[in-house]
C-alpha atoms as a PDB file:
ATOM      1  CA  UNK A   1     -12.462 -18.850  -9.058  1.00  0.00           C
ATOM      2  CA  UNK A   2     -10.503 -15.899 -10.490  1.00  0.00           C
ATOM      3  CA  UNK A   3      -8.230 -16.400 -13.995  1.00  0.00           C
ATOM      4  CA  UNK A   4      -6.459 -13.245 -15.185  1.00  0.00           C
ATOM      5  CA  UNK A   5      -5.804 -13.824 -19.097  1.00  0.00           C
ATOM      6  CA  UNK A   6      -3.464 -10.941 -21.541  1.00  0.00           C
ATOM      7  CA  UNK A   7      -5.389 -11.209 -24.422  1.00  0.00           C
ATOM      8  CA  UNK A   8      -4.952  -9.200 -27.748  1.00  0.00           C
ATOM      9  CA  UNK A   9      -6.914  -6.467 -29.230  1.00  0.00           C
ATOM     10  CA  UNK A  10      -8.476  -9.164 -31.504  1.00  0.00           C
ATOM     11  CA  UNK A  11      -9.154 -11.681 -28.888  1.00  0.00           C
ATOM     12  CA  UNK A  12     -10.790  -8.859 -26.827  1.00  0.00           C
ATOM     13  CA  UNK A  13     -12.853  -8.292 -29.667  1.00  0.00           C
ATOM     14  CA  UNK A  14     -14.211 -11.742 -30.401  1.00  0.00           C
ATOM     15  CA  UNK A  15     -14.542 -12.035 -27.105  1.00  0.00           C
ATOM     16  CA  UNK A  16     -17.023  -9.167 -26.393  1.00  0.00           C
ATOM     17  CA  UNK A  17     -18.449  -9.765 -30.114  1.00  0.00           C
ATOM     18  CA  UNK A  18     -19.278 -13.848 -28.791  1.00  0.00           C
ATOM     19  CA  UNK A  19     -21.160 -12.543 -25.149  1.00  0.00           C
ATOM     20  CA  UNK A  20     -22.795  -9.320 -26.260  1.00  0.00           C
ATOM     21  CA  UNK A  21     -25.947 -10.552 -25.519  1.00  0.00           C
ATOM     22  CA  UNK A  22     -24.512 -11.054 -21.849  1.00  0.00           C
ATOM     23  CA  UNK A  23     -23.349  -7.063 -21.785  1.00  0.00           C
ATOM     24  CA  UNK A  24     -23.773  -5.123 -18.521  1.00  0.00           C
ATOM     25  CA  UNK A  25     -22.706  -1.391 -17.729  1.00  0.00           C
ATOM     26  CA  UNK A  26     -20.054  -0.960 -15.810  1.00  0.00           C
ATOM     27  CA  UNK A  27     -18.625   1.997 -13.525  1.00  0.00           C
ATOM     28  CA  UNK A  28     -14.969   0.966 -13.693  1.00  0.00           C
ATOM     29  CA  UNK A  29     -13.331   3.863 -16.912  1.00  0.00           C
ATOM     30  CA  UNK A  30     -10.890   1.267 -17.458  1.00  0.00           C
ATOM     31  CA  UNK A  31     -13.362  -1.668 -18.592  1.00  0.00           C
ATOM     32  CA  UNK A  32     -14.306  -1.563 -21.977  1.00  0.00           C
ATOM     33  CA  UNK A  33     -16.565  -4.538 -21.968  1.00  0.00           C
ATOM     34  CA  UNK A  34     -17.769  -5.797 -19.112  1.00  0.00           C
ATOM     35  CA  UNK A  35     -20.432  -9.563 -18.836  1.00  0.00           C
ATOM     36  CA  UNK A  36     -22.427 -11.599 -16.568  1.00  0.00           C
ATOM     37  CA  UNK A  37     -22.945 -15.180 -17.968  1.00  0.00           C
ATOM     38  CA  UNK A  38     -24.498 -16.854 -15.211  1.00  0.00           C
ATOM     39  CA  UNK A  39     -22.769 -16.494 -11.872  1.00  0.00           C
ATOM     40  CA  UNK A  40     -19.803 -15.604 -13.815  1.00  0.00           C
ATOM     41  CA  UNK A  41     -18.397 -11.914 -14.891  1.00  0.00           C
ATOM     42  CA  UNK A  42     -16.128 -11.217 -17.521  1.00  0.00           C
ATOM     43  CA  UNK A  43     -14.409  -7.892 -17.493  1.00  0.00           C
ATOM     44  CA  UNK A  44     -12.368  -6.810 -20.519  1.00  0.00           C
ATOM     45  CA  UNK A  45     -10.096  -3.484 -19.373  1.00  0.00           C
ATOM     46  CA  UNK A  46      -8.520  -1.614 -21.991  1.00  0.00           C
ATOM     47  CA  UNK A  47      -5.008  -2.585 -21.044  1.00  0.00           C
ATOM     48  CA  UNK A  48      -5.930  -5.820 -22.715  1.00  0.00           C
ATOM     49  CA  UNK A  49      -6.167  -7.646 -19.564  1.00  0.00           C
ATOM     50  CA  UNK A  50      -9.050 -10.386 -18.857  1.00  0.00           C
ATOM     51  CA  UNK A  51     -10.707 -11.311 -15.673  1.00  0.00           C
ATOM     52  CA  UNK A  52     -12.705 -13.986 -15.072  1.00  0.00           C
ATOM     53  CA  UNK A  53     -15.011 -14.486 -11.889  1.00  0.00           C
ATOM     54  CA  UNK A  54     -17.695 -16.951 -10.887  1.00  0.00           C
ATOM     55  CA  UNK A  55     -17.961 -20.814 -11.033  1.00  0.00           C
ATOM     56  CA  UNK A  56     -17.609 -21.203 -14.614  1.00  0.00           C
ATOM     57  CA  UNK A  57     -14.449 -19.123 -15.254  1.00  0.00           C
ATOM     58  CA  UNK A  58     -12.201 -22.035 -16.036  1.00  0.00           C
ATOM     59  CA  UNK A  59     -14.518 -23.118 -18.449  1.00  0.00           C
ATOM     60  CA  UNK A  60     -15.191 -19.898 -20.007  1.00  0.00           C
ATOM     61  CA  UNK A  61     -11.302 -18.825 -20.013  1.00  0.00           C
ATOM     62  CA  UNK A  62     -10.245 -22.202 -21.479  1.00  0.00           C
ATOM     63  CA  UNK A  63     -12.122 -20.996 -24.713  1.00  0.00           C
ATOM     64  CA  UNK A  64      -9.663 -18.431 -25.022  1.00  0.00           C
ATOM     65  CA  UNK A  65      -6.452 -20.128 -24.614  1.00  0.00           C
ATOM     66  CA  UNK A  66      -6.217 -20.764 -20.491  1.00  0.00           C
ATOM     67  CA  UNK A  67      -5.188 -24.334 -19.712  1.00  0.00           C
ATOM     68  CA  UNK A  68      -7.078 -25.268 -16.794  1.00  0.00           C
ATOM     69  CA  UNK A  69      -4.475 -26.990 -14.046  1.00  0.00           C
ATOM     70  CA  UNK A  70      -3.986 -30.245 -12.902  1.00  0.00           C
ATOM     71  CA  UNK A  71      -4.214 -30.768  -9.277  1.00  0.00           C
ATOM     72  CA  UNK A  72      -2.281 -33.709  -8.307  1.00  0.00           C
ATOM     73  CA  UNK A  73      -4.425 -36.552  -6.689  1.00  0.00           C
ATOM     74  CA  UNK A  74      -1.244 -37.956  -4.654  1.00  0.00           C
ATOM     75  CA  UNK A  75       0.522 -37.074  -1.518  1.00  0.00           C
ATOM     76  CA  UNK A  76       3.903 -38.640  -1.976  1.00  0.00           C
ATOM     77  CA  UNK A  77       6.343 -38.070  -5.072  1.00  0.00           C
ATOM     78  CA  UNK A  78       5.832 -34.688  -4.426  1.00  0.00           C
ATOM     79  CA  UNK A  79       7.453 -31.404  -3.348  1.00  0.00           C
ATOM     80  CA  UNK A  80       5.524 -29.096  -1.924  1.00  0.00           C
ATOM     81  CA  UNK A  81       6.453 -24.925  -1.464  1.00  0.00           C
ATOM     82  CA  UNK A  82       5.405 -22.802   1.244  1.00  0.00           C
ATOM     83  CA  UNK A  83       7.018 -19.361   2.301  1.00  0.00           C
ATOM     84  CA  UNK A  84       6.699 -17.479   6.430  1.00  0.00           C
ATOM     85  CA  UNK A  85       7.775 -14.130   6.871  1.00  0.00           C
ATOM     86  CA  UNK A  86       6.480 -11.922   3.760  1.00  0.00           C
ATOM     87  CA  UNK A  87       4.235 -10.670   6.038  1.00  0.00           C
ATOM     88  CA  UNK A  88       6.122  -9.843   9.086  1.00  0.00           C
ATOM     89  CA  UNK A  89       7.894  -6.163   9.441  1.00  0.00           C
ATOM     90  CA  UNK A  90      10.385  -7.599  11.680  1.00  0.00           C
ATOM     91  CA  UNK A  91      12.411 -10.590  10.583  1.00  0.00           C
ATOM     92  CA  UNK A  92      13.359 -12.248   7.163  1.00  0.00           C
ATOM     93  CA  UNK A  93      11.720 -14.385   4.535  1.00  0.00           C
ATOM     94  CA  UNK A  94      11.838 -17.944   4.786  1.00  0.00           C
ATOM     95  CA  UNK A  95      10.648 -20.223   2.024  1.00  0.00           C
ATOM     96  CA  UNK A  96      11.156 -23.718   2.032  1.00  0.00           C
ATOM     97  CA  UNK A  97      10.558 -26.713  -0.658  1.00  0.00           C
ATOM     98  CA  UNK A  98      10.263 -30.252   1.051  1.00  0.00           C
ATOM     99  CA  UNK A  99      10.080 -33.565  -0.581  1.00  0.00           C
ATOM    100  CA  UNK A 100       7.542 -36.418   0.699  1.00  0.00           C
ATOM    101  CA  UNK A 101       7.597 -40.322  -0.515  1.00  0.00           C
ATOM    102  CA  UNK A 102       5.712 -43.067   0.552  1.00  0.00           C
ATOM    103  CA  UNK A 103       8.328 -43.514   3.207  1.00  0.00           C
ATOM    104  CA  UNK A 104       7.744 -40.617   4.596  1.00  0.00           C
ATOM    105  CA  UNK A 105       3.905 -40.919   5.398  1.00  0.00           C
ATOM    106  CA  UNK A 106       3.755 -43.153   8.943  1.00  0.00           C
ATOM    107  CA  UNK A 107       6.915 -40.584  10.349  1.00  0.00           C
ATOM    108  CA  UNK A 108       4.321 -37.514   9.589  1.00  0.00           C
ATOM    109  CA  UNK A 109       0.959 -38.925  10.707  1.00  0.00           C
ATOM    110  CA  UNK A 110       2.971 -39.697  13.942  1.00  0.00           C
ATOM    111  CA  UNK A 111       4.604 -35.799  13.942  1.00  0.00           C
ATOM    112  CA  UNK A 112       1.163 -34.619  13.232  1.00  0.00           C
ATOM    113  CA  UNK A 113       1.908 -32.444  10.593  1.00  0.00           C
ATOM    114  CA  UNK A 114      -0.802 -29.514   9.998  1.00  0.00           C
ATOM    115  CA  UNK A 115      -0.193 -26.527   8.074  1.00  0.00           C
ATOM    116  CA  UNK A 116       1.787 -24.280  10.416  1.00  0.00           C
ATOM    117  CA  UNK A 117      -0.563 -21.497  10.932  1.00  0.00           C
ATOM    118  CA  UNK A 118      -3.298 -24.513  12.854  1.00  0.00           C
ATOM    119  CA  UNK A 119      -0.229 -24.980  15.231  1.00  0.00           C
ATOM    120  CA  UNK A 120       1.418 -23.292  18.007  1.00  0.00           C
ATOM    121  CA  UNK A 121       4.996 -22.194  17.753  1.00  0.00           C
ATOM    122  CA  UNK A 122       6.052 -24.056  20.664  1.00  0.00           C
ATOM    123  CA  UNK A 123       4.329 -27.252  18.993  1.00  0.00           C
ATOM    124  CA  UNK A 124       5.963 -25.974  15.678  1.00  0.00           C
ATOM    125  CA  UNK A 125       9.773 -25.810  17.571  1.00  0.00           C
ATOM    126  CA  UNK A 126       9.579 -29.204  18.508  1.00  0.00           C
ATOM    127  CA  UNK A 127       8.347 -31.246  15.594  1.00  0.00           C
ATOM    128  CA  UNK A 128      10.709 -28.435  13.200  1.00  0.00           C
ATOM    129  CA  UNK A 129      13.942 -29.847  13.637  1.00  0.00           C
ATOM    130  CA  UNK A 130      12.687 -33.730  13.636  1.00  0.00           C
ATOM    131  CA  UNK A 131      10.915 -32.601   9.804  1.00  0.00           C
ATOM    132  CA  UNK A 132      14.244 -31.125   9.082  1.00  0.00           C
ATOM    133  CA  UNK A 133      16.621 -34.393  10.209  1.00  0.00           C
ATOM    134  CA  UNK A 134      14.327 -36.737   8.258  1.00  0.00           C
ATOM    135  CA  UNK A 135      12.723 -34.773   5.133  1.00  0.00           C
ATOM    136  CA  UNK A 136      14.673 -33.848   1.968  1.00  0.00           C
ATOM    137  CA  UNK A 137      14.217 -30.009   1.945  1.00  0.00           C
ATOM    138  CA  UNK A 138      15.775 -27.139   1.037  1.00  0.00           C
ATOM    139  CA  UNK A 139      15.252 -23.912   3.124  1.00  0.00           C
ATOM    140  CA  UNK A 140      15.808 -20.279   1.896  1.00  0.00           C
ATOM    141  CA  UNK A 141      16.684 -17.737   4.115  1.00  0.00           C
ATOM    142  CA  UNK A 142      16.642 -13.888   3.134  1.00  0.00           C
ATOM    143  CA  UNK A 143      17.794 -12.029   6.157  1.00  0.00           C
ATOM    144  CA  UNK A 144      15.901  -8.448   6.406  1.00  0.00           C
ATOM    145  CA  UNK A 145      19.356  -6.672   5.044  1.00  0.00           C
ATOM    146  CA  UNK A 146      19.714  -8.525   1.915  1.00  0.00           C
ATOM    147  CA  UNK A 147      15.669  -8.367   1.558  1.00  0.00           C
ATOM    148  CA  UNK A 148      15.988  -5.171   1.413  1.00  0.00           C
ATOM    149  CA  UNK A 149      18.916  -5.334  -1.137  1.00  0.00           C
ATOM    150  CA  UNK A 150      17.047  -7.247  -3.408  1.00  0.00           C
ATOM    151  CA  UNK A 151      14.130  -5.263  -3.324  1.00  0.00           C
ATOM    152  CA  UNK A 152      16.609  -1.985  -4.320  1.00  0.00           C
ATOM    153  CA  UNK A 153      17.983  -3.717  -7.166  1.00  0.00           C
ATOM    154  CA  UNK A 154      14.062  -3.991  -8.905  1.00  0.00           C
ATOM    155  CA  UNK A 155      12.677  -6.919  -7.180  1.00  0.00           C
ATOM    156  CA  UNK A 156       8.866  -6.752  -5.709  1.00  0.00           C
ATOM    157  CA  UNK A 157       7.067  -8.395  -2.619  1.00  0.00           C
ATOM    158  CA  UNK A 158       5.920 -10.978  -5.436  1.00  0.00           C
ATOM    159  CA  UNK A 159       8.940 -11.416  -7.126  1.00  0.00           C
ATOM    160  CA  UNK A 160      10.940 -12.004  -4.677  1.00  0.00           C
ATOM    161  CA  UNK A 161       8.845 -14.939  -3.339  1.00  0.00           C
ATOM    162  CA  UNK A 162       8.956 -16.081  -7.143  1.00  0.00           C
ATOM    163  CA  UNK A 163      12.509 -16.070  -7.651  1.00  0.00           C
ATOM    164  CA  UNK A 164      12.835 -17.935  -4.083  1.00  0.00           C
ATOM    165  CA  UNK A 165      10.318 -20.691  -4.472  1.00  0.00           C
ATOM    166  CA  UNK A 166      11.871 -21.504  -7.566  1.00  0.00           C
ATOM    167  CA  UNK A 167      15.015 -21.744  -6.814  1.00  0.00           C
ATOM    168  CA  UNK A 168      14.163 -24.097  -3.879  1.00  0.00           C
ATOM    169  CA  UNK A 169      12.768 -26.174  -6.166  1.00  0.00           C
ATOM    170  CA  UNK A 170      14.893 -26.487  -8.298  1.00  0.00           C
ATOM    171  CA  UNK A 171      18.320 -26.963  -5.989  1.00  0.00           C
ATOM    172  CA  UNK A 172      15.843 -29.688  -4.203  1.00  0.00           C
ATOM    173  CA  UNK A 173      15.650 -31.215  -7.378  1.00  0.00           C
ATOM    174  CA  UNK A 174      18.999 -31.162  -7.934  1.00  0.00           C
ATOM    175  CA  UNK A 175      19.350 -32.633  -4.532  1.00  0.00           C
ATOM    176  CA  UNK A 176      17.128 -35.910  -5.459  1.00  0.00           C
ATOM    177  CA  UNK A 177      18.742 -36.572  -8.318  1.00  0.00           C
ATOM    178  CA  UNK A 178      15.334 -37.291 -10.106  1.00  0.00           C
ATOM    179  CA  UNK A 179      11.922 -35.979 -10.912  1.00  0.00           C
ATOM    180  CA  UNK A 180       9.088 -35.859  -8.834  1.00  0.00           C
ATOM    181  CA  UNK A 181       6.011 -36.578  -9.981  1.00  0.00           C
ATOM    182  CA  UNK A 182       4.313 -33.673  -9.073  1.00  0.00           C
ATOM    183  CA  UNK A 183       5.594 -29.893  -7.773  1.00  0.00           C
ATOM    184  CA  UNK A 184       2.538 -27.883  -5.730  1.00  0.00           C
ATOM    185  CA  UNK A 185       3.521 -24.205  -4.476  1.00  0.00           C
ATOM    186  CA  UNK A 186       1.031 -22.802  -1.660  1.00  0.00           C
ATOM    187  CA  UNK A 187      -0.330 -19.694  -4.117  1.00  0.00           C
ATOM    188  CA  UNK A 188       0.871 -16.170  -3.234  1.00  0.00           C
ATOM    189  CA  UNK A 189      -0.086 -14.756  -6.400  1.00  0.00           C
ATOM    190  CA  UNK A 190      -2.164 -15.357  -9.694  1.00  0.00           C
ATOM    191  CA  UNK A 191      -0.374 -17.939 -12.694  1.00  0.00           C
ATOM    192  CA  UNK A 192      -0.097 -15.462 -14.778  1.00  0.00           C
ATOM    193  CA  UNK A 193       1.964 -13.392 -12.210  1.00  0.00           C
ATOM    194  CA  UNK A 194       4.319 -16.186 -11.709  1.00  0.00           C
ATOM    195  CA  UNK A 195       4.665 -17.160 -15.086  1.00  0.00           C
ATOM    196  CA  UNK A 196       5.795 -13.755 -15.899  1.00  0.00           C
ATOM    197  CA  UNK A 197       8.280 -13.204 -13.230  1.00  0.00           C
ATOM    198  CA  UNK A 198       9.920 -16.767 -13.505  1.00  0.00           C
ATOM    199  CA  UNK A 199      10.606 -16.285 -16.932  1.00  0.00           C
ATOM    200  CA  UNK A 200      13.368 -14.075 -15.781  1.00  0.00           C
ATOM    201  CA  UNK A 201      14.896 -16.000 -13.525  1.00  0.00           C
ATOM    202  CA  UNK A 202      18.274 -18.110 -14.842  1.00  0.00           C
ATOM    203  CA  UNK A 203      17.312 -22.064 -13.401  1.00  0.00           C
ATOM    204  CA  UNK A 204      14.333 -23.843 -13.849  1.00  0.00           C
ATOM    205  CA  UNK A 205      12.673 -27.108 -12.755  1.00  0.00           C
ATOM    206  CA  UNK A 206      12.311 -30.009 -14.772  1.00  0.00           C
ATOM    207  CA  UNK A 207       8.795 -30.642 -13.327  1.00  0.00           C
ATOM    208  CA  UNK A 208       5.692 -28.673 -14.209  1.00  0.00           C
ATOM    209  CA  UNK A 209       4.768 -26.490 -11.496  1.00  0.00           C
ATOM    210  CA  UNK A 210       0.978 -26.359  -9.741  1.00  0.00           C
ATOM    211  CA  UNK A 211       0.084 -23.313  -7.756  1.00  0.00           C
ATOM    212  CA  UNK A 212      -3.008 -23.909  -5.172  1.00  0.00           C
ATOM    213  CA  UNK A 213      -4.528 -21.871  -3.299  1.00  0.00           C
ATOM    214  CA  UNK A 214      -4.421 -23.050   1.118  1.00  0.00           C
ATOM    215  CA  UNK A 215      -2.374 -26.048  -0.475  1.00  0.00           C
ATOM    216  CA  UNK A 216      -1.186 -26.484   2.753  1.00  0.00           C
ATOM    217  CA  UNK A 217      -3.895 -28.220   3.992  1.00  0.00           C
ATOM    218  CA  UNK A 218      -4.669 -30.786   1.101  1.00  0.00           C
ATOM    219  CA  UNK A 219      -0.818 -32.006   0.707  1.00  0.00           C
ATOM    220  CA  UNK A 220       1.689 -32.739   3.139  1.00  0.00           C
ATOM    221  CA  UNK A 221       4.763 -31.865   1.730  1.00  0.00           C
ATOM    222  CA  UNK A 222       3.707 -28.035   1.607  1.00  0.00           C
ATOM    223  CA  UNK A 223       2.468 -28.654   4.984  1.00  0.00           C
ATOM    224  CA  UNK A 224       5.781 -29.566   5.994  1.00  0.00           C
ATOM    225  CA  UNK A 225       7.306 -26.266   4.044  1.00  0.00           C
ATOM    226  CA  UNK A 226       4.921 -24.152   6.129  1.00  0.00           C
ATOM    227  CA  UNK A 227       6.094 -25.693   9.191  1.00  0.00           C
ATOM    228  CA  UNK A 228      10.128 -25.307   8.812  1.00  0.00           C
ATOM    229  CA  UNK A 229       9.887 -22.128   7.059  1.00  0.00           C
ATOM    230  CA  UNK A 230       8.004 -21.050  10.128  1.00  0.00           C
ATOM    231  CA  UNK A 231      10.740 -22.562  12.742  1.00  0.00           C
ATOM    232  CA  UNK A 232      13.198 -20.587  10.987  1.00  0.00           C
ATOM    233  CA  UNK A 233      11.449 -17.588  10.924  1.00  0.00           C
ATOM    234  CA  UNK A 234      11.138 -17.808  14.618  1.00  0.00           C
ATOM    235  CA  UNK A 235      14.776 -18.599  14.781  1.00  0.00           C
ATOM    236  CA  UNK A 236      16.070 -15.779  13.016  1.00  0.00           C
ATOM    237  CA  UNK A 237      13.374 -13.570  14.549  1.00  0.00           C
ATOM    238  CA  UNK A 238      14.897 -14.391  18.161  1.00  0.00           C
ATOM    239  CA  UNK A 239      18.754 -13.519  16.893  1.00  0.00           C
ATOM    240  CA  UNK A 240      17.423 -10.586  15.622  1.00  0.00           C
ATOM    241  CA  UNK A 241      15.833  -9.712  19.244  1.00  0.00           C
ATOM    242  CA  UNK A 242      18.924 -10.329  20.750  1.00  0.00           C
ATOM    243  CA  UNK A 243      21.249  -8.671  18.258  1.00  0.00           C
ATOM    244  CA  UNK A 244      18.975  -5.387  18.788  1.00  0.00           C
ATOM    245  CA  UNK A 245      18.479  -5.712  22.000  1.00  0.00           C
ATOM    246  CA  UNK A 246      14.042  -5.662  21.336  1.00  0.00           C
ATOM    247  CA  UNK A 247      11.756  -8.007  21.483  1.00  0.00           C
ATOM    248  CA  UNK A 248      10.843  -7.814  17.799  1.00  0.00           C
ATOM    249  CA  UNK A 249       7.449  -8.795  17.239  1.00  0.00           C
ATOM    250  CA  UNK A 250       6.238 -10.725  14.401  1.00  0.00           C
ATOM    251  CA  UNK A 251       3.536  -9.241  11.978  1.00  0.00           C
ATOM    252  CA  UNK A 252       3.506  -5.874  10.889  1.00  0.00           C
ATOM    253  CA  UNK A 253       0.611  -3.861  13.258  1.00  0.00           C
ATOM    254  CA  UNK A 254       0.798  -1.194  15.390  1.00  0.00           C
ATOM    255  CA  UNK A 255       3.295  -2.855  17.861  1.00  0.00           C
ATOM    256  CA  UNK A 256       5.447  -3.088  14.756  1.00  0.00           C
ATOM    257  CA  UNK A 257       5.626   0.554  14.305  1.00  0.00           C
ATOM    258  CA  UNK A 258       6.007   1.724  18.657  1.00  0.00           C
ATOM    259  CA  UNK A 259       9.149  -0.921  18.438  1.00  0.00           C
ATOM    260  CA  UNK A 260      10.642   0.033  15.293  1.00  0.00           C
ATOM    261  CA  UNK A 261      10.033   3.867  16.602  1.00  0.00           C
ATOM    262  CA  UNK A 262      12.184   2.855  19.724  1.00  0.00           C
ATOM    263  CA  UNK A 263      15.110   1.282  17.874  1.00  0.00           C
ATOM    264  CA  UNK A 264      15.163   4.605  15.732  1.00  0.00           C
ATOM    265  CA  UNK A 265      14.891   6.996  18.781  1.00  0.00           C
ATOM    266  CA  UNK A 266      18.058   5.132  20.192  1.00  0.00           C
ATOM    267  CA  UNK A 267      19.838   3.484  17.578  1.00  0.00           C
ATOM    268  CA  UNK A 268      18.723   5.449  14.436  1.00  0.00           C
ATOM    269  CA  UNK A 269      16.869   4.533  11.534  1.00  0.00           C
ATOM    270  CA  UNK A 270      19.909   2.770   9.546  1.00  0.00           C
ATOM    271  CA  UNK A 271      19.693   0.084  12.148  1.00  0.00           C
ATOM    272  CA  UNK A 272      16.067  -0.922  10.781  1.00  0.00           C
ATOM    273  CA  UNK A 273      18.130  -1.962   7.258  1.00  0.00           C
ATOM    274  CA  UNK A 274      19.443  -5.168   9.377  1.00  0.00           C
ATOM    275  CA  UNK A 275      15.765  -6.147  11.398  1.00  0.00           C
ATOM    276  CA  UNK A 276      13.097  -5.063   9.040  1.00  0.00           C
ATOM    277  CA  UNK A 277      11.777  -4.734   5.600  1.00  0.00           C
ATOM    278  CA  UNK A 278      11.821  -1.172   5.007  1.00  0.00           C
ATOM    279  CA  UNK A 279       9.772  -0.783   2.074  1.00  0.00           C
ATOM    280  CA  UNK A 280       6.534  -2.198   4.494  1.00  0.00           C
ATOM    281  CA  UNK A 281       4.810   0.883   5.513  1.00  0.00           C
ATOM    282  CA  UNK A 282       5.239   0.574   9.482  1.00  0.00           C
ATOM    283  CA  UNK A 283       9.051   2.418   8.398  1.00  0.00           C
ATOM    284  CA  UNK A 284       6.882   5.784   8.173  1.00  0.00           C
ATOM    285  CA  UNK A 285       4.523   5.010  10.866  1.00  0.00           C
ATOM    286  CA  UNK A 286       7.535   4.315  12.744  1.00  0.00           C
ATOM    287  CA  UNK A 287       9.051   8.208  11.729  1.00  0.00           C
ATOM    288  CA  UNK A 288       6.195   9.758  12.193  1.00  0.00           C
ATOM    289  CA  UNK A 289       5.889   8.364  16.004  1.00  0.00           C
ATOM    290  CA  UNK A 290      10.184   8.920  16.423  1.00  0.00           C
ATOM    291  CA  UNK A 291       8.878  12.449  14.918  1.00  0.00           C
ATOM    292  CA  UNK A 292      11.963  12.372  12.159  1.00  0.00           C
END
């Protein structure tokens, strides 16, 4: 387990002051104090910033002010987050909330729901649109253009998926017309992180929010996230293809950059603005090959 805590220059030095006896050199210049209690490290840097590593981080952290998360221990009265596409050149950013009851579980043990990435797209194209007809969701959809918009007006690849999984939440929520009982985002980033960039954002949810690392394969409503945020990434990867006339593939490896070089070489490099995330670094790979 990893915690990141921002502690201050008092808390640092209790801190370091309470496991001297645990001390242990360390190379990093930006560690002040660095420990090894057990299987666990604790590394101090001089910004202020805290990591803890090992088994008994939670337990360690909690003694300086991190509240250890509750998991939820049910599947229904739940939404569940997942986001496709943040890792794709090609194509947009899909993230998705969904909403599972009770009444929900017999219709998804009989769609055999996985988390999307244990199923094959063709399997994931025709169990999509049934999850989408019978589960309360709401899907996001940031087409490449206006991903790249947002990232020009200050917005990160973290922020960005912060801002959008919240606001699917919270429009779902506003959708039910109550509470769930529980709210479980598939974790793209540390608390802290999303803590700090949510606080920015204008709407909130009414429901505490859990963030869980491959929580698509413990709860079903994040599985079902992961699968239609995948269908429409597919989807809008497929106009795209047409639109540009290339098969645009998905992921961002060397095929991403020989593709992205062609559209340059014959439609020039302001047509990647409406098919691709520019700031990913396959847009100079994809110069350098065009040789612009």
């Amino acid at each position: 387990m990893n915690i990141v805590l921002k502690l201050s220059s008092n808390a640092c030095q209790q801190l370091s002051k309470k496991y001297k006896s645990y001390e242990q050199t360390s190379k990093n210049p930006y560690i002040r104090f660095f420990a090894k209690v057990g299987k666990t490290s604790i590394s101090v840097y001089t910004s202020g910033k805290v990591v803890f590593q090992g088994s008994d981080a939670e337990k360690i952290a909690s003694e300086f002010g991190h509240v250890a998360q509750v998991v939820p221990k049910k599947q229904t009265n739940l939404i569940g987050t997942d986001e496709v596409g943040n890792g794709s050149y090609f194509g947009g950013l899909m993230v998705t909330a969904s909403f599972v009851s009770d009444n929900h579980l017999k219709f998804l043990k009989e769609m055999g729901v996985a988390d999307s990435k244990k199923l094959t797209d063709e399997k994931i194209c025709q169990i999509a649109p049934k999850l989408i007809e019978e589960i309360p969701h709401v899907a996001l959809v940031v087409e490449p253009e206006k991903y790249n918009e947002v990232i020009a007006s200050g917005y990160n690849a973290v922020s960005i998926k912060v801002a959008l999984h919240n606001q699917a939440i919270y429009l779902l929520e506003k959708q039910l017309g109550s509470q769930p009982e529980s709210i479980v985002i598939d974790a793209f980033t540390t608390e802290a992180n999303y803590k700090k960039y949510v606080s920015a954002e204008k709407n909130h949810p009414l429901t505490n929010v859990t963030l869980l690392t491959k929580a698509e394969d413990q709860f079903l409503a994040v599985a079902v996230s992961s699968i239609i945020s995948r269908y429409k990434f597919l989807e809008n990867l497929k106009k795209l293809s047409k639109e540009s006339g290339f098969t645009l593939p998905s992921g961002a490896g060397n095929l991403s950059d020989k593709v992205a070089a062609q559209i340059i070489k014959t439609q020039g490099i302001d047509a990647l603005n409406h098919l691709a995330k520019l700031h990913f670094a396959n847009t100079q790979k994809a110069m350098k090959i065009a040789q612009l």
